[in-house]
Protein backbone atom coordinates (compact mmCIF):
# COMPACT_ATOMS: atom_id res chain seq x y z
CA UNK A 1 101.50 47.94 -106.89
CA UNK A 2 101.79 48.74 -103.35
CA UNK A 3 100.36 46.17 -100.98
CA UNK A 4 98.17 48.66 -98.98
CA UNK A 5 98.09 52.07 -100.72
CA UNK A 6 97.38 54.64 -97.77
CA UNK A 7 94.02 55.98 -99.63
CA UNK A 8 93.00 52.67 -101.18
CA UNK A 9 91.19 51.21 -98.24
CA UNK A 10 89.49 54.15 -97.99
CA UNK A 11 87.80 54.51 -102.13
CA UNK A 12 87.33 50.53 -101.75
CA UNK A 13 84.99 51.28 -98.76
CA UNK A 14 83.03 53.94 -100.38
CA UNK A 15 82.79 52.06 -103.82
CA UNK A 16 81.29 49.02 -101.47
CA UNK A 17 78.50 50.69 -100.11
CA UNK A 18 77.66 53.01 -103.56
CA UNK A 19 77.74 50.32 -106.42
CA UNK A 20 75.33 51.95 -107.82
CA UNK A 21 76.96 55.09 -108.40
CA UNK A 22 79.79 53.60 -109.43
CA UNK A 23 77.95 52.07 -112.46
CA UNK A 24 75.93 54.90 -113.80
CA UNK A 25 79.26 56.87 -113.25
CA UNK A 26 81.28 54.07 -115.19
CA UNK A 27 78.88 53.70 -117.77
CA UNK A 28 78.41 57.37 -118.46
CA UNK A 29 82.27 57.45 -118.86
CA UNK A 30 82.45 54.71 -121.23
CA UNK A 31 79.42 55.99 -123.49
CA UNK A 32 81.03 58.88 -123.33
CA UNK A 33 84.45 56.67 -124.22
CA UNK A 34 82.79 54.74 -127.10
CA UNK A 35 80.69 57.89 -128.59
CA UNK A 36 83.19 60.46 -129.08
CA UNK A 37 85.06 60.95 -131.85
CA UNK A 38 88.57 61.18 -130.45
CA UNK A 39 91.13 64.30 -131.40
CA UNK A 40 94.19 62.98 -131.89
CA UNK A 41 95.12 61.53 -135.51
CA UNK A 42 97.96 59.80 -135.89
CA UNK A 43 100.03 60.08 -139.39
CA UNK A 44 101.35 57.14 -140.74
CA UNK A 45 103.36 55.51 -138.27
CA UNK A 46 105.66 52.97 -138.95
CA UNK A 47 105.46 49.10 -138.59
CA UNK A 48 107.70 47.82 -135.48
CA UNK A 49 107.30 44.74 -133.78
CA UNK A 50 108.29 43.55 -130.60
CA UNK A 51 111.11 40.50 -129.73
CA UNK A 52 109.41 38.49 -127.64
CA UNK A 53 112.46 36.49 -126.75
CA UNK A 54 114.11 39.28 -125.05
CA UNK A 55 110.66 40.04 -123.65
CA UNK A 56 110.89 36.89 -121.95
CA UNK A 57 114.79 37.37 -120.97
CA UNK A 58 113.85 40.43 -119.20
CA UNK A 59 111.17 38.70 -117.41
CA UNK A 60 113.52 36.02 -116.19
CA UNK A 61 116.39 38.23 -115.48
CA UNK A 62 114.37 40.23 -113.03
CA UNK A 63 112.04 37.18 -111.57
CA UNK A 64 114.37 34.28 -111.35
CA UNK A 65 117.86 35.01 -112.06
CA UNK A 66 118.20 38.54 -109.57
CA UNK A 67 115.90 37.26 -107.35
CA UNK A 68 116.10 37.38 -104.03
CA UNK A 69 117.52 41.06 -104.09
CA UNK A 70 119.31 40.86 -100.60
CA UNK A 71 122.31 42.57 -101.13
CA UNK A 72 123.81 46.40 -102.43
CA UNK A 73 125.59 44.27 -105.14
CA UNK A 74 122.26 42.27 -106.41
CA UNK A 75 119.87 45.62 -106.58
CA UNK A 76 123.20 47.15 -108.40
CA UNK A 77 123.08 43.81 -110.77
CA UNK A 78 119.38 44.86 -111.45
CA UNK A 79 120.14 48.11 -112.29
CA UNK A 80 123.14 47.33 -114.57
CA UNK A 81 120.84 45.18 -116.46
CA UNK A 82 118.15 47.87 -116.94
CA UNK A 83 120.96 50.30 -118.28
CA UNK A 84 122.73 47.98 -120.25
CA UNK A 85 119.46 47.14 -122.24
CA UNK A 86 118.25 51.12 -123.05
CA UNK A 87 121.76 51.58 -123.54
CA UNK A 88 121.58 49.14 -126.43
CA UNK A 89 118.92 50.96 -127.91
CA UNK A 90 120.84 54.18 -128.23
CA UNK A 91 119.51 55.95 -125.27
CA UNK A 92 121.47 57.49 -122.00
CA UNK A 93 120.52 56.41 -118.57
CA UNK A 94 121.16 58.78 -116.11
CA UNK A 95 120.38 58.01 -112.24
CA UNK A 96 118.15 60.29 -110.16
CA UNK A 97 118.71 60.14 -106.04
CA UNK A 98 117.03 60.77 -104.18
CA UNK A 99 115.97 60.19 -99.96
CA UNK A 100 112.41 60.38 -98.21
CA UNK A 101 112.01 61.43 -94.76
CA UNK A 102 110.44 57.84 -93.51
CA UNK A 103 113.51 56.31 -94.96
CA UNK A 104 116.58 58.34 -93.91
CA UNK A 105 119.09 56.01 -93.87
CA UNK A 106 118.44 54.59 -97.18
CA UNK A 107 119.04 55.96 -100.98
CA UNK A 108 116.40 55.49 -103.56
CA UNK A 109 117.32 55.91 -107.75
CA UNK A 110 114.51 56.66 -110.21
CA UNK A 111 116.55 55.10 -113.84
CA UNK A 112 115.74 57.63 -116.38
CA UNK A 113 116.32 57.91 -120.54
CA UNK A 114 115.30 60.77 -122.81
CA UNK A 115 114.53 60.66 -126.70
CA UNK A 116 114.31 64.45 -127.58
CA UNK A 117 111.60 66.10 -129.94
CA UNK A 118 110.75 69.71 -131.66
CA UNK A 119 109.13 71.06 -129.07
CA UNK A 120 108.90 71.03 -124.85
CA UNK A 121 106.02 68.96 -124.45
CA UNK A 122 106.85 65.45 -122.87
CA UNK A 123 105.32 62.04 -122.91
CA UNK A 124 106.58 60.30 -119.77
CA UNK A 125 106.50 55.93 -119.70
CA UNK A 126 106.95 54.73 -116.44
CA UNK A 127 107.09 51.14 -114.35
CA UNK A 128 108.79 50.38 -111.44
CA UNK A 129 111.46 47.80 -110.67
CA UNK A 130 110.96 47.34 -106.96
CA UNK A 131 109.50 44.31 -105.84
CA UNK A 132 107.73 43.46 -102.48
CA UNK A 133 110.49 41.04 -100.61
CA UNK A 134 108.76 37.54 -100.98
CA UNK A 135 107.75 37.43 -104.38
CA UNK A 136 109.86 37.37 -107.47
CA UNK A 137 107.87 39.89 -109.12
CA UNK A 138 107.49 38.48 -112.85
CA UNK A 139 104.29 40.46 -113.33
CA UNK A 140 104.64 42.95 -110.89
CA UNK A 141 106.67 44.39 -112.39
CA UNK A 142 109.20 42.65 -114.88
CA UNK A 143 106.24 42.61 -117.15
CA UNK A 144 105.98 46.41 -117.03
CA UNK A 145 109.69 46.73 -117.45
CA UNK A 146 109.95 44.23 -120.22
CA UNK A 147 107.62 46.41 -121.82
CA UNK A 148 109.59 49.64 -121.62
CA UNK A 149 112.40 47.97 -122.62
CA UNK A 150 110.81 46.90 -125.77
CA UNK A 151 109.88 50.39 -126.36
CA UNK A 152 113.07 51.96 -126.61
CA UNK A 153 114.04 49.80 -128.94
CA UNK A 154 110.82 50.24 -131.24
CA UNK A 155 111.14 54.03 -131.10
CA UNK A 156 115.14 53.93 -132.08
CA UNK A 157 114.72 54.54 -135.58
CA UNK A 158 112.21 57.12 -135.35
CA UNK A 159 113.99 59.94 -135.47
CA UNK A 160 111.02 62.72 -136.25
CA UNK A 161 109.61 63.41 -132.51
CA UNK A 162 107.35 66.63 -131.60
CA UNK A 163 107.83 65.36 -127.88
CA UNK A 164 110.27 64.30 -125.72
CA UNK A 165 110.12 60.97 -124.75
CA UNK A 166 111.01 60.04 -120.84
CA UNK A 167 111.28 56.64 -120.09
CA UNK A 168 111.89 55.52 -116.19
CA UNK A 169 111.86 52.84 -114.14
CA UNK A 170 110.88 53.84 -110.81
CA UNK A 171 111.95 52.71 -107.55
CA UNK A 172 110.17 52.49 -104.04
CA UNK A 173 106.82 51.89 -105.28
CA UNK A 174 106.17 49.35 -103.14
CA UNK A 175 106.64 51.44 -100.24
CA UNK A 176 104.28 54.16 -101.14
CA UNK A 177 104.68 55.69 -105.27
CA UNK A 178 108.01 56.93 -103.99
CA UNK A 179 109.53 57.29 -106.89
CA UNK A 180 106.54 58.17 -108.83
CA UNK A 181 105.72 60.82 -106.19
CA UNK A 182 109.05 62.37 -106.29
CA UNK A 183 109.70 62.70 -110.03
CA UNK A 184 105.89 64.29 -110.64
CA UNK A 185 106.66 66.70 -108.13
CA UNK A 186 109.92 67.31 -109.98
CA UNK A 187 108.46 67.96 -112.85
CA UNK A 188 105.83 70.24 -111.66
CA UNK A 189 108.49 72.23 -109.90
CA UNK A 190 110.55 72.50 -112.77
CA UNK A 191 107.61 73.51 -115.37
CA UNK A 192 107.92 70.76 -117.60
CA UNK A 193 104.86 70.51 -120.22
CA UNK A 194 103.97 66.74 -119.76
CA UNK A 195 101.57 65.82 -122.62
CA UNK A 196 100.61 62.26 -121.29
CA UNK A 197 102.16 59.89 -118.60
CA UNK A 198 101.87 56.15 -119.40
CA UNK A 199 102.19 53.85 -116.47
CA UNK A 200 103.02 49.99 -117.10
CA UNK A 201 101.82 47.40 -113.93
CA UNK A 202 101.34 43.84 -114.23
CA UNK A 203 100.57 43.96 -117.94
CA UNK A 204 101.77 39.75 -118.28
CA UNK A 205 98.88 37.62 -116.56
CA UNK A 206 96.31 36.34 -118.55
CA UNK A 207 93.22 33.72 -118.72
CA UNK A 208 90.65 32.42 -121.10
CA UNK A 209 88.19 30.31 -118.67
CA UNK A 210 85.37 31.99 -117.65
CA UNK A 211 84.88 33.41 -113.41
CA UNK A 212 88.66 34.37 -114.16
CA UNK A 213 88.36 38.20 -114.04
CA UNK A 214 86.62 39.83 -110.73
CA UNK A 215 86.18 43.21 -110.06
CA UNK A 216 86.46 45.65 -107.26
CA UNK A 217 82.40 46.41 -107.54
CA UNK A 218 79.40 44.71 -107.71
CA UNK A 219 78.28 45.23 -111.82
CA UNK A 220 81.11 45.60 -113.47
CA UNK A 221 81.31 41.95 -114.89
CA UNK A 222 78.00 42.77 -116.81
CA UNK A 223 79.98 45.34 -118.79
CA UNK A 224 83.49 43.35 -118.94
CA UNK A 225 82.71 39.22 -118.80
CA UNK A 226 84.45 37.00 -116.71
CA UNK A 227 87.39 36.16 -118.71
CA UNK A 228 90.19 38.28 -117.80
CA UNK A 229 91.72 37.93 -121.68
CA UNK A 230 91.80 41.53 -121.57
CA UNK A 231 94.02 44.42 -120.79
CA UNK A 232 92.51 47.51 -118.83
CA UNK A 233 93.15 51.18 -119.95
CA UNK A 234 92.48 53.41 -116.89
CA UNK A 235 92.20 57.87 -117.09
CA UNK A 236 90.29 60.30 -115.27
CA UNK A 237 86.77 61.12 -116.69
CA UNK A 238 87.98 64.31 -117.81
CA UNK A 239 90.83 63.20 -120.14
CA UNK A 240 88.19 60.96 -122.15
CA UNK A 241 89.42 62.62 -125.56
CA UNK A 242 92.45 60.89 -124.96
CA UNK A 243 91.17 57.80 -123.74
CA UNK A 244 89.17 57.64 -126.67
CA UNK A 245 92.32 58.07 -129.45
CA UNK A 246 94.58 55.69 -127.40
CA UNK A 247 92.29 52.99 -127.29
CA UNK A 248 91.32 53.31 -130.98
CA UNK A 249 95.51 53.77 -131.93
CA UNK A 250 96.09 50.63 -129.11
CA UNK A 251 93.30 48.36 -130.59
CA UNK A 252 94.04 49.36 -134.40
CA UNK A 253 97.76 48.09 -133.84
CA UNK A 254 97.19 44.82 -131.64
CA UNK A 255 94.96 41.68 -131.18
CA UNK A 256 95.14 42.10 -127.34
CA UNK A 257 91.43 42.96 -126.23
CA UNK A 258 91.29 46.74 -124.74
CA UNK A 259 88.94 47.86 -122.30
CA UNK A 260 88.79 51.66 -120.94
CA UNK A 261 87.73 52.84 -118.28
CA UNK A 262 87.07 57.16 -117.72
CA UNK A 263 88.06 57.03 -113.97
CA UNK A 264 84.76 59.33 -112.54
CA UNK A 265 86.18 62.36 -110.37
CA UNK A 266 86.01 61.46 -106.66
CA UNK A 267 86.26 57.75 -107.02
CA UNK A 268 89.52 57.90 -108.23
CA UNK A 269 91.06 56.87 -105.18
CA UNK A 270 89.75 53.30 -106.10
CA UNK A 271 92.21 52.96 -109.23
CA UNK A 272 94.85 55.20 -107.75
CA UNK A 273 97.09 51.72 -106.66
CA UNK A 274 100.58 53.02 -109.21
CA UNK A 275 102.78 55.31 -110.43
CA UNK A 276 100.37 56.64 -112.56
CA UNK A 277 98.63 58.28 -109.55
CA UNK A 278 100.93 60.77 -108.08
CA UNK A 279 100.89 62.50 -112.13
CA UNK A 280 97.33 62.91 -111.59
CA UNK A 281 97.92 64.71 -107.75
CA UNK A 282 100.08 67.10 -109.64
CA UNK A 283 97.29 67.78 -112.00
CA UNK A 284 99.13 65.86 -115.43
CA UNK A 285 96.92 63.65 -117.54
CA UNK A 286 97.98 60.01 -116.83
CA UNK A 287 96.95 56.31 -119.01
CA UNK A 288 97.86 53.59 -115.92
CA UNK A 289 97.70 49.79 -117.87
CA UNK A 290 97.49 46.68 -116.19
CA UNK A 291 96.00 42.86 -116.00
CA UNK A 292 94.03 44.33 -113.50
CA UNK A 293 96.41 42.34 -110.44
CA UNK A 294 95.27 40.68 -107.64
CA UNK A 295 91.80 40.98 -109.23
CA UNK A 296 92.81 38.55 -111.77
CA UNK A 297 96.42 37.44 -111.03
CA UNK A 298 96.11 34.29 -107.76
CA UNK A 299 99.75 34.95 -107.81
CA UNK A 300 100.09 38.87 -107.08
CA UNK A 301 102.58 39.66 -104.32
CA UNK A 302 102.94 35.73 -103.81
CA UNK A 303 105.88 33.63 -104.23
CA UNK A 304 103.96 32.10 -107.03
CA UNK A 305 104.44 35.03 -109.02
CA UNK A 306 107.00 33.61 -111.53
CA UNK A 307 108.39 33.87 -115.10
CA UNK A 308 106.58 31.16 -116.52
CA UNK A 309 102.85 32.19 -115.57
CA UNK A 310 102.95 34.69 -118.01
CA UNK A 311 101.13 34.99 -121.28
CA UNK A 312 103.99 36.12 -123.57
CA UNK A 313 102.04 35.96 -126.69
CA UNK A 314 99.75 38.32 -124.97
CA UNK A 315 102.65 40.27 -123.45
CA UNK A 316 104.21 41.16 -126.47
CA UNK A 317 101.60 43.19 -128.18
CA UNK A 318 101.73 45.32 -124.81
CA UNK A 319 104.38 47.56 -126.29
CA UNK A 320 103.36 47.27 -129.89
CA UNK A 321 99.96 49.11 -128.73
CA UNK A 322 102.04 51.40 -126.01
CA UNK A 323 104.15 52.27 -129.58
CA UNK A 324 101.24 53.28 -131.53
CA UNK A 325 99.67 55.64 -128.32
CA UNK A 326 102.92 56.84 -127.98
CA UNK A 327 103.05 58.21 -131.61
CA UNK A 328 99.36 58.98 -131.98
CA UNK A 329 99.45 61.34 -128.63
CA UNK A 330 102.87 62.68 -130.14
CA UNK A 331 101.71 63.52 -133.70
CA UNK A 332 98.69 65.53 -131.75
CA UNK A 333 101.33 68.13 -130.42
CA UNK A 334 102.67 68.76 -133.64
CA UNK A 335 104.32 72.41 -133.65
CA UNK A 336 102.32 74.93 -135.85
């Protein structure tokens, strides 16, 4: 996540001095969230599991054994690892250039893979591989990219797709949703029907004891606890349907406590800190996941933020819930 998102400050400021609003908002979202009966059905969908010894490779490859990235020839190492590991799952990675104003004299590559379906909707996974310079990054985001990793491999043998599935690991996110911000925009330009985009950001870090979890307002630890033993499932209020049937297909699949949350229009801003955000600018619905960072996680953008402060147990049934989303969202678009 980007150290100081340029509307962040902003949401965090309003959400301060309107608690209250926040609250009846949030908990009109998640009756909402709890009460509807959701519209996607997933068919039977077949048991996968994750490895969570390459799960924990990944992690360490990114956070300890290409870390510091200082050079052209250790950011090319990362890459080569990323492609080298969908490439074993039978996908193609193809790089996507691209250069922002702000940063003229440098390159950025978005890493992208596509599993084709019947028809031209897409679900898009995402989670960047940048990191912030003084931290190894082994939640944010190895942990996100572990994730994706796994789920190529889960989703090799199934060969019966209604929608393409785009997998990418985004760069520059750090600096701004760069690479987030450029392929939405892409997209939008180029028509493409995105069903769903799933974002993956610090999805590794979590704790038991109680006072673990805060929260960015006043209230929300009367709905939630303490204990941040949970992963959080964010979507704009008026994608709730889907909220609803990817936390029931997520929950179903995993023993990894879900919590939603129906992100109320105009305080969006607030939860708008990935790559999920810039999907939702260009108007595409958008799941973000995460261990809720710096809210829970004393080691976000820290030096302390290493491969061994992970919960891998915990870790691993990230993608096995991802899986059964992806599927449930994909057997919604069926073609009639």
């Amino acid at each position: 996540m980007p150290l100081t998102p340029p509307t962040n400050l902003t949401a965090m400021k309003i959400a301060a001095i309107a608690p209250r609003s926040f609250f009846q908002r949030m908990f009109f979202g998640l009756t909402i969230l709890f009460v509807c009966t959701g519209f996607l059905r997933a068919e039977e969908i077949p048991k996968v599991t994750a490895d969570k010894e390459r799960v924990i490779r990944t992690v360490r490859f990114l956070s300890e054994e290409n870390f510091p990235i200082t050079t052209k020839e250790d950011l090319e190492k990362r890459t080569n690892y990323l492609i080298k590991a969908v490439s074993e799952a039978g996908l193609e990675v193809t790089r996507d250039e691209f250069r922002v104003e702000a940063f003229s004299r440098h390159t950025f590559a978005n890493l992208h893979a596509l599993k084709k379906g019947k028809t031209d909707k897409r679900i898009v996974i995402g989670a960047h591989y940048d990191t912030i310079a003084e931290t190894p990054g082994a939640d944010d985001n190895a942990s996100g990219i572990a994730t994706i990793i796994e789920l190529t491999h889960m989703l090799k043998n199934v060969t019966e797709l209604n929608c393409d599935i785009e997998f990418v690991f985004y760069d520059a996110e750090e600096i701004g949703l760069l690479g987030s911000r450029f392929h939405a925009k892409k997209l939008k330009d180029q028509k493409v029907d995105v069903a769903c985009m799933l974002c993956l950001d610090l999805v590794g870090y979590y704790s038991d004891e109680e006072n673990s979890q805060r929260y960015p307002v006043r209230g929300m630890s009367l709905l939630y606890g303490t204990k941040g033993d949970f992963l959080a499932m964010i979507g704009r209020a008026q994608d709730a349907a889907l909220i609803t049937d990817a936390h029931k297909a997520f929950q179903e699949a995993t023993t990894l406590r879900l919590l939603s949350l129906p992100a109320p229009q105009g305080l969006d801003l607030l939860l708008s800190r990935s790559d999920h955000a810039p999907f939702w600018w260009e108007g595409y619905p958008a799941l973000f996941f995460t261990d809720t960072a710096d809210y829970r996680n004393k080691n976000y953008h820290k030096a302390t933020d290493t491969w061994d402060t992970l919960d891998y147990d915990r870790l691993t049934q990230v993608p096995l819930g991802i899986y059964h989303v992806i599927l449930t969202i994909d057997t919604a678009h069926a073609p009639n």
